[in-house]
Protein backbone atom coordinates (compact mmCIF):
# COMPACT_ATOMS: atom_id res chain seq x y z
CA UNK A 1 83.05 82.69 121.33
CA UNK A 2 82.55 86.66 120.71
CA UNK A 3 82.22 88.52 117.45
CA UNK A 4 84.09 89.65 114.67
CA UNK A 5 82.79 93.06 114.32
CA UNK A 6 85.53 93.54 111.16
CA UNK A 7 84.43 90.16 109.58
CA UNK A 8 83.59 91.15 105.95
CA UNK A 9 82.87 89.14 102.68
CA UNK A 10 85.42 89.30 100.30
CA UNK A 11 83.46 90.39 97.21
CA UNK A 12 82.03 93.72 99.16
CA UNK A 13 86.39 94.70 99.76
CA UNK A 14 87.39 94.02 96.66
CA UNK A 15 84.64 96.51 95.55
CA UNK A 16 85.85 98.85 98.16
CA UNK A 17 89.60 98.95 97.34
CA UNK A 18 88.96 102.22 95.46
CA UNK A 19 86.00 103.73 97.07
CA UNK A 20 88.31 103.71 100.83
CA UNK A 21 89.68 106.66 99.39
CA UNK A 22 86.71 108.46 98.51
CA UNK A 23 84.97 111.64 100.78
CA UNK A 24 81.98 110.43 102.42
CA UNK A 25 80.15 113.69 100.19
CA UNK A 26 81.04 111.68 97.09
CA UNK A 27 79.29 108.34 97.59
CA UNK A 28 76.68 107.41 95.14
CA UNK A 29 73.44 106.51 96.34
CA UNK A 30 74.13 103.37 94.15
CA UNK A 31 77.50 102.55 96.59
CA UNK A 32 75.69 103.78 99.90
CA UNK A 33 72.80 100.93 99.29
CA UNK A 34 75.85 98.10 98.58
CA UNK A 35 77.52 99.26 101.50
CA UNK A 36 74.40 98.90 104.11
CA UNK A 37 73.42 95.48 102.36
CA UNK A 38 77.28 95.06 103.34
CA UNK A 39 77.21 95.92 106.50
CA UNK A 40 73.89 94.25 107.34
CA UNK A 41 75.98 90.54 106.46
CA UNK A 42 78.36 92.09 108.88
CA UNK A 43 76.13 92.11 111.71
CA UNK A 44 74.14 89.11 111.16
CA UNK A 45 77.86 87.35 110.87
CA UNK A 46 78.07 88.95 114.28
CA UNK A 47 74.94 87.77 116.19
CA UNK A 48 75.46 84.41 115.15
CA UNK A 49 78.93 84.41 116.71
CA UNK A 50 77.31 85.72 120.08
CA UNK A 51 74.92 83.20 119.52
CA UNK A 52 77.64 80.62 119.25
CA UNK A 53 79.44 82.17 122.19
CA UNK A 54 76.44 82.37 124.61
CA UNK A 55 75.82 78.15 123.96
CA UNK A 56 79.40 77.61 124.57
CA UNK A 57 78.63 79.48 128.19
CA UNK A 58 74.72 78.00 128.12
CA UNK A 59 77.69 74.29 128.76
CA UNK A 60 79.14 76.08 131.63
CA UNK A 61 76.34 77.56 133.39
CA UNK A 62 74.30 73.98 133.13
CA UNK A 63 77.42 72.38 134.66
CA UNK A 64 77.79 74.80 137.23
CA UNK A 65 80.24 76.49 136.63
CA UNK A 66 79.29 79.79 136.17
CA UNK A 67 75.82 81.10 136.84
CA UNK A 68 73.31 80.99 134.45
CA UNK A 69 72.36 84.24 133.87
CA UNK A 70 75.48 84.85 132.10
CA UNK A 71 75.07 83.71 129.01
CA UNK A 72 72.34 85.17 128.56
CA UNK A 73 73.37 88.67 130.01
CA UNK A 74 76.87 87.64 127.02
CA UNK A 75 74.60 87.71 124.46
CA UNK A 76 71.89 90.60 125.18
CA UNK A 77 75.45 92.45 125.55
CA UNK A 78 76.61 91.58 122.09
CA UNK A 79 73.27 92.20 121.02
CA UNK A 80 72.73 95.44 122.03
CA UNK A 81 76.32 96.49 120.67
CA UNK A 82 75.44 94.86 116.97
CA UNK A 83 72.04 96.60 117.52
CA UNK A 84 73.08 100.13 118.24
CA UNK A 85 75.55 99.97 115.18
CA UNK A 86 73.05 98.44 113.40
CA UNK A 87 70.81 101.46 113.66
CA UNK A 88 73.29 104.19 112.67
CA UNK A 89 74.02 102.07 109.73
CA UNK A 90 70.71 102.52 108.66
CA UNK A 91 70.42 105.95 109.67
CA UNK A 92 72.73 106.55 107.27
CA UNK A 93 75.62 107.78 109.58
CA UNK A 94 78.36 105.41 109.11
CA UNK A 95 78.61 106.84 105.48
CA UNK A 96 79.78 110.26 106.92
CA UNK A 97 82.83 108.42 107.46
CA UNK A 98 85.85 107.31 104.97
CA UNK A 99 85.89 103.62 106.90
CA UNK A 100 82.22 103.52 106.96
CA UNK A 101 82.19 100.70 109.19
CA UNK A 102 83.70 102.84 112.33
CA UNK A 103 86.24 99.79 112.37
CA UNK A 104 87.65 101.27 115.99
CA UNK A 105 84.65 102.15 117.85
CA UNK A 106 83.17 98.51 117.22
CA UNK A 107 86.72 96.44 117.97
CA UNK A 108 86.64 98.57 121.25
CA UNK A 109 83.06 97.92 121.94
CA UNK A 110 83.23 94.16 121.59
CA UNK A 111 86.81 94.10 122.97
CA UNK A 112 85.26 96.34 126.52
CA UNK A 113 82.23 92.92 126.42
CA UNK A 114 84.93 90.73 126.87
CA UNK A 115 86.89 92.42 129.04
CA UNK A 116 83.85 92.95 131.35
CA UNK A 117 83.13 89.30 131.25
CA UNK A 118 86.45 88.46 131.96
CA UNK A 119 86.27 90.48 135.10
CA UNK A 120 82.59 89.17 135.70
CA UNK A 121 83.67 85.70 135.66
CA UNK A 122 87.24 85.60 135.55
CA UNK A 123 86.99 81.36 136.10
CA UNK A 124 86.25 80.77 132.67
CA UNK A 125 88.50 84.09 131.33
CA UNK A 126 90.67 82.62 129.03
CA UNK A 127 87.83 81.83 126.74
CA UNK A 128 86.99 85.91 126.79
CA UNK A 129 90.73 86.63 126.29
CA UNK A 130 91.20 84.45 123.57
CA UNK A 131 88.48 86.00 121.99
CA UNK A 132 90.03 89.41 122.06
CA UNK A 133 93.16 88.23 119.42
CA UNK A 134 90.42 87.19 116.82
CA UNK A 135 88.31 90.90 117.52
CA UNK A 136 91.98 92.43 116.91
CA UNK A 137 93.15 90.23 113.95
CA UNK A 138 89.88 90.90 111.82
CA UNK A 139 90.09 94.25 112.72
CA UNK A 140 93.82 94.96 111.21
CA UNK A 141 92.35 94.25 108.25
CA UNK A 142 90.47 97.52 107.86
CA UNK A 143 92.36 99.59 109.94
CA UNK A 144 94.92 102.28 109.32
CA UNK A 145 98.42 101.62 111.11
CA UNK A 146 96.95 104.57 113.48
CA UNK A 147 93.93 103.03 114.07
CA UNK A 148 95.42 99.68 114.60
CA UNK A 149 97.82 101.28 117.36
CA UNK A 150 95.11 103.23 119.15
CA UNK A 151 92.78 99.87 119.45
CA UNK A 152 96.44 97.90 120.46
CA UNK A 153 96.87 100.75 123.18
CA UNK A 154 93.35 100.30 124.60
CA UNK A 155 93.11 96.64 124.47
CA UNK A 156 96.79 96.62 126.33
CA UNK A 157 94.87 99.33 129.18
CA UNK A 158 92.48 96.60 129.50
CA UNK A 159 94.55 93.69 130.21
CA UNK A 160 97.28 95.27 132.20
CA UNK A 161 94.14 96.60 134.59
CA UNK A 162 92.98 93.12 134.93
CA UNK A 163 96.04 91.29 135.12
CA UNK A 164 98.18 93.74 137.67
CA UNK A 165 94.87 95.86 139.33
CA UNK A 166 93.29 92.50 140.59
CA UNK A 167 94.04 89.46 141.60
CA UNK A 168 91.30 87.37 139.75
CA UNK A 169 91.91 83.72 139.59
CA UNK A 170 91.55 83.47 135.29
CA UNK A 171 91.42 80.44 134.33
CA UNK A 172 89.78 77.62 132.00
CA UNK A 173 87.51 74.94 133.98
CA UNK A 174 88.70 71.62 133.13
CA UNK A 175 87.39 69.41 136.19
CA UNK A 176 84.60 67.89 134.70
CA UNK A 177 83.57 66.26 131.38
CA UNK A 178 80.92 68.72 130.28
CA UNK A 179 83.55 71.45 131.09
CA UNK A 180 86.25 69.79 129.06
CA UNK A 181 83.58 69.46 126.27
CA UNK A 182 82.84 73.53 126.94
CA UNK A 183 86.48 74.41 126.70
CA UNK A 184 87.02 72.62 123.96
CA UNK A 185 84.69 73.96 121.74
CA UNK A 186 85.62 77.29 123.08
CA UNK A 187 88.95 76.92 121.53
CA UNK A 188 87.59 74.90 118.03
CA UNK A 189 85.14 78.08 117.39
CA UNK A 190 88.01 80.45 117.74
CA UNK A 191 90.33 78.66 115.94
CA UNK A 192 87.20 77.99 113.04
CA UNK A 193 87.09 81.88 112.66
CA UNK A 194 90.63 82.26 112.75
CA UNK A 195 90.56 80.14 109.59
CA UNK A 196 88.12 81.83 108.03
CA UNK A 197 90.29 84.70 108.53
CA UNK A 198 93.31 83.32 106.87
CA UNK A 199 91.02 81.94 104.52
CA UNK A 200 89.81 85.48 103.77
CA UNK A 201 93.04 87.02 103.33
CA UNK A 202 94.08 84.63 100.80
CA UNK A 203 91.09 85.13 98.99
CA UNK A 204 91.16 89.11 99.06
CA UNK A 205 94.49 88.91 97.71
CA UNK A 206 93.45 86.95 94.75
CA UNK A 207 90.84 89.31 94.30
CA UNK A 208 93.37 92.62 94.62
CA UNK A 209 95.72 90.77 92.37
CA UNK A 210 92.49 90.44 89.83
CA UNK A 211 91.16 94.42 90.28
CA UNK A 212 94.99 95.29 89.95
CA UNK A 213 95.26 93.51 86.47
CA UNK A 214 92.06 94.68 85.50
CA UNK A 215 92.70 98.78 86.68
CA UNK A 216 96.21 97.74 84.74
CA UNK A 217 94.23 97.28 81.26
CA UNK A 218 91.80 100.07 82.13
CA UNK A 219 95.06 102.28 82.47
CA UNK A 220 96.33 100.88 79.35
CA UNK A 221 92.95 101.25 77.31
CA UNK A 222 92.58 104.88 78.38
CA UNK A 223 96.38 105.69 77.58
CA UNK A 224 95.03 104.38 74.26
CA UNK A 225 92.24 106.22 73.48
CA UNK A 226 93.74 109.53 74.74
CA UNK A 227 96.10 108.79 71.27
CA UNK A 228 93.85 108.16 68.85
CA UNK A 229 91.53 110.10 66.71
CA UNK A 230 87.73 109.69 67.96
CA UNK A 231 86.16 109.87 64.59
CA UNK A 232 88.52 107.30 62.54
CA UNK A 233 90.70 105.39 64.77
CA UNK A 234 93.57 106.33 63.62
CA UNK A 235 96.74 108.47 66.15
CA UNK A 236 95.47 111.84 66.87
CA UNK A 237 98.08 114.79 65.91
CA UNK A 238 100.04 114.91 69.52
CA UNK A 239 100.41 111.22 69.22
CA UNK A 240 101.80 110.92 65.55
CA UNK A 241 103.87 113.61 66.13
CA UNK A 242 105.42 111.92 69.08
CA UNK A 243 106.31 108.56 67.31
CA UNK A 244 107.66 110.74 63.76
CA UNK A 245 110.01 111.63 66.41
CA UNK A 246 110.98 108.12 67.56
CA UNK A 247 110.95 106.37 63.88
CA UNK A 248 113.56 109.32 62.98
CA UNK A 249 115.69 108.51 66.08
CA UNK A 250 115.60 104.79 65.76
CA UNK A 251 116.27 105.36 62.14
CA UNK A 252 119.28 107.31 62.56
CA UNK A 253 120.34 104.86 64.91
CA UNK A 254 120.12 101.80 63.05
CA UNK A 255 121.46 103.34 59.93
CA UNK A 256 118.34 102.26 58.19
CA UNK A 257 115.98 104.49 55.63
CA UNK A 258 112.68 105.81 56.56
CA UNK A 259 109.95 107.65 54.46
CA UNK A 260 107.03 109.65 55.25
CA UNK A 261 103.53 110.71 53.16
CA UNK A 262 101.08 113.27 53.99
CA UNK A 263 97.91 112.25 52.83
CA UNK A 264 94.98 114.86 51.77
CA UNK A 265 91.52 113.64 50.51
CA UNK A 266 91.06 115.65 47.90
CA UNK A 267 87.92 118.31 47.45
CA UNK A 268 86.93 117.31 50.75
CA UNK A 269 85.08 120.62 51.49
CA UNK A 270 83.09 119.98 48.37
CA UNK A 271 81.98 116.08 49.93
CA UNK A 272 81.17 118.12 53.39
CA UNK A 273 79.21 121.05 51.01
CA UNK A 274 77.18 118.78 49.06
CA UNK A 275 76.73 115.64 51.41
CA UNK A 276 76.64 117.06 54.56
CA UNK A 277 78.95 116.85 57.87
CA UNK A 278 77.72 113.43 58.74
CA UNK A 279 78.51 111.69 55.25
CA UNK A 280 81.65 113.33 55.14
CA UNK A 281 83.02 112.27 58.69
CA UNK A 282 81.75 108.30 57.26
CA UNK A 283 84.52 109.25 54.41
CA UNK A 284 86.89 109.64 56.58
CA UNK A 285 86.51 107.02 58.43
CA UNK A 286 85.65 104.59 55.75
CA UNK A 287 89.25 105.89 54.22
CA UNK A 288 91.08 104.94 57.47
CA UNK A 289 89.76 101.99 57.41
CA UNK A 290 91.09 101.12 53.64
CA UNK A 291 94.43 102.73 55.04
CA UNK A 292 94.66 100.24 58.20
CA UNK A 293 93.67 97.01 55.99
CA UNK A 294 96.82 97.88 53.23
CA UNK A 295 99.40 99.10 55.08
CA UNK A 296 102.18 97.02 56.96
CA UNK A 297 101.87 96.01 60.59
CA UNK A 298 105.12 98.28 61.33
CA UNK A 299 103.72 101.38 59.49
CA UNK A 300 102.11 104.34 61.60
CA UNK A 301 98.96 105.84 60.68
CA UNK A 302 97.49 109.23 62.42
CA UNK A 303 95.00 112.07 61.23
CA UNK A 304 97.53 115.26 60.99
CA UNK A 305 94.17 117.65 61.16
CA UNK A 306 91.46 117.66 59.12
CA UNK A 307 91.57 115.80 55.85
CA UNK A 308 95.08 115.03 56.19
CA UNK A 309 96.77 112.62 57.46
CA UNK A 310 100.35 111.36 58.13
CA UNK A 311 101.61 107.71 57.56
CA UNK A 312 104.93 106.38 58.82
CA UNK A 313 106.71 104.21 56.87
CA UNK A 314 109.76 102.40 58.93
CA UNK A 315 112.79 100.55 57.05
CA UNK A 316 111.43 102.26 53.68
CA UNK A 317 113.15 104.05 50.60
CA UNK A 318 111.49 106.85 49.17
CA UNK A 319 110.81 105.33 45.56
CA UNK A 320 109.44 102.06 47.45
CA UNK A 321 107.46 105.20 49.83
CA UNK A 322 105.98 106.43 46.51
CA UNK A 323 104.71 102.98 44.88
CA UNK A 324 103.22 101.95 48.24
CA UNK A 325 100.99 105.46 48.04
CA UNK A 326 99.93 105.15 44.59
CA UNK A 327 98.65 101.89 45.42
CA UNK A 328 96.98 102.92 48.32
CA UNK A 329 95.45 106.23 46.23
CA UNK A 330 94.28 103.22 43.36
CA UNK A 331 92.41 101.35 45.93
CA UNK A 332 90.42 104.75 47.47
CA UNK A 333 90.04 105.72 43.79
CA UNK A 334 88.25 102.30 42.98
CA UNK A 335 86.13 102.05 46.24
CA UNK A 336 82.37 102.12 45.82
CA UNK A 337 81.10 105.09 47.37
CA UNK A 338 77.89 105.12 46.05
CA UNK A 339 76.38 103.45 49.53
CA UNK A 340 76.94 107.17 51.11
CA UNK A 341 75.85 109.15 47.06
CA UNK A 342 75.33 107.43 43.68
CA UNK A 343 77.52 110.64 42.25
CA UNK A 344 80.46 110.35 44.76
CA UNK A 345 83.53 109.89 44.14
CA UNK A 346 86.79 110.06 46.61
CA UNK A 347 90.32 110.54 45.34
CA UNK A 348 93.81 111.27 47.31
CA UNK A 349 96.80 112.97 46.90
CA UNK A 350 99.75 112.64 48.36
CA UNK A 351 103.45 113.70 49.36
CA UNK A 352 106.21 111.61 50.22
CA UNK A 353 109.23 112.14 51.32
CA UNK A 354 112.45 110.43 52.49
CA UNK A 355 115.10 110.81 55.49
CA UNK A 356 117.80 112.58 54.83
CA UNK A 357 120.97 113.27 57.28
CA UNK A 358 119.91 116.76 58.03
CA UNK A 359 116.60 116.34 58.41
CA UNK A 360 114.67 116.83 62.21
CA UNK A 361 110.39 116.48 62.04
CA UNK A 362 109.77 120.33 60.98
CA UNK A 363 111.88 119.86 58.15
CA UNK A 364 111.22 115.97 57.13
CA UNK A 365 107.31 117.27 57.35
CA UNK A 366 107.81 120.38 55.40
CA UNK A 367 109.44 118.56 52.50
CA UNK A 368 106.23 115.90 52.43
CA UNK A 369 103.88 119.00 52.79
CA UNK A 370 105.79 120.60 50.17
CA UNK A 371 105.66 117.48 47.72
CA UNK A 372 101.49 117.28 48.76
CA UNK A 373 101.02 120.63 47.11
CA UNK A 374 103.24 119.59 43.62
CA UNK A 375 100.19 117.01 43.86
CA UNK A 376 97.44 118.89 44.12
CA UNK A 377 98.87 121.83 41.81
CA UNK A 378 99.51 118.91 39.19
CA UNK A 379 95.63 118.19 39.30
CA UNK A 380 95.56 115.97 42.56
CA UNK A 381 94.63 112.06 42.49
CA UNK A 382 98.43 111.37 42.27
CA UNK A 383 101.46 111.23 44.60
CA UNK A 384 104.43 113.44 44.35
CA UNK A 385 107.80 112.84 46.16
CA UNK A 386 110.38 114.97 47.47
């Protein structure tokens, strides 16, 4: 029979999981305009519970007993509490404020209506009192554990001043049919909202368990692109790097070969010289694209720095290291690249190199970088190994 001044659809808190947290000075103008649309299905939630409220009273007063100005004074009350809320939300002043919907200063206001009415017409009180656990339920569900203390503290001031500071008879009229009707539907509207409220609550958490899977694959997809290269896909240095590491170690520890290749496209200053920048970064990609579709599902693939790159090969001798590279240098060889210049033609060299028992990343690398230059100095377009 009163409001619900926390009562909030569950779309608009699921929105606002993340934006609790934010300063009031870093709201968009964008989240601002949700949040008074919000707001305004707040209040209008709220006036129609007065409004429910006052007819439940409207009962009492037409069977005499209470007078019958009071629901009307109940609901110009509520009214002109939604109202004066209402008006700083438009204002713009509730987004000073990190719970924008000054979740404490409305649960008192409504709470101090009820409490007033209770003392105004303590013959019908229970229905105010029972109306004061909703107000406090829906509020919890914005509130801080501070908040929700302070609002417990002042709604226990209330009731211990009315229940050990007076002597009104509260009660629930019962003695006539029409009252028995009132009282009833007293109790079914509270009980309604109170299932809307558990209702609610099951709903936010299906929508908190959604944002949490989807902020979970967000996380994941940035974690993702913070290791690859931007221009071709492929690991950027710092990543690579990172798994040569673990492919050594989990070689070593399962006894089991492993080979590496530096990769270099060869005359690429030449392509960038005569073609242009632009062309030349659609080489490289176009290249690490031919890498990703030959290689093995297990492999690694990362751009080292510039025109060279680094491929992992797990579980792999070096002479089975070498024929997989001079296929892969075949297949760039015989690409068409006369989409990006009828005259172009791409070739790669490469050096590949094998585990050994001694070997940590510097020195596994340098032998690969080593065998790259035999390739080049031997006229390039071929693979060396060391």
């Amino acid at each position: 029979m009163g409001s619900t001044p926390a009562s909030f659809s569950p779309d608009r808190t699921a929105s606002e999981v993340a934006e609790i947290a934010l300063a009031a000075s870093a709201v968009t103008p964008e989240v601002s305009a949700r949040r008074v649309r919000q707001r305004r299905q707040m209040y209008l939630t709220q006036v129609v519970s007065y409004s429910f409220g006052a007819s439940v009273l409207l009962l009492y007063a037409y069977d005499g007993a209470v007078a019958m100005i009071v629901p009307s004074l109940f609901w110009i009350g509520g009214l002109t509490i939604i109202g004066a809320f209402t008006v700083l939300s438009e204002s713009g002043f509730e987004d000073r404020f990190t719970d924008h919907y000054l979740t404490v200063y409305q649960i008192t206001a409504h709470m101090a209506l009820q409490l007033v009415f209770l003392l105004a017409v303590p013959t019908i009180g229970i229905c105010f009192i029972s109306v004061l656990f909703l107000i406090f339920a829906f509020g919890t569900l914005r509130m801080t554990s501070r908040q929700a203390m302070t609002t417990w503290g002042l709604a226990t001031a209330g009731l211990v001043t009315v229940f050990m500071f007076t002597d009104l008879p509260i009660g629930l009229p019962v003695a006539t049919r029409l009252e028995r009707f009132a009282s009833m539907l007293c109790f079914v509207l509270v009980i309604g909202q109170c299932s809307f409220l558990g209702l609610f609550g099951s709903t936010l958490r299906k929508i908190l368990y959604t944002r949490s899977i989807e902020l979970q694959a967000a996380y994941q997809r940035i974690e993702e692109l913070a290791e690859l290269d931007e221009l071709t896909g492929s690991y950027n240095r710092r990543c690579i790097m990172r798994l040569l590491d673990e492919e050594i170690a989990l070689a070593r520890k399962a006894a089991k070969p492993c080979a590496i290749a530096l990769i270099d496209l060869d005359w690429f200053k030449r392509i960038n010289d005569a073609h242009g920048h632009p062309i030349g970064d659609e080489v490289l990609r176009t290249f690490a694209i031919t890498v990703f579709a030959n290689i093995r599902p297990v492999d690694r693939f990362g751009r080292y720095g510039g025109e060279e790159f680094l491929l992992l090969l797990p579980e792999t001798e070096g002479d089975a290291a070498a024929r997989i590279l001079d296929r892969l240098r075949m297949i760039v060889a015989d690409l068409d690249w006369g989409a990006f210049s009828p005259s172009m033609r791409v070739t790669i060299s490469a050096g590949v190199a094998a585990l050994r028992d001694n070997d940590n990343a510097d020195t596994f690398l340098a032998r690969a970088d080593s065998a790259l230059y035999s390739a080049k100095a031997r006229g390039r377009n071929r693979i060396a190994a060391s």
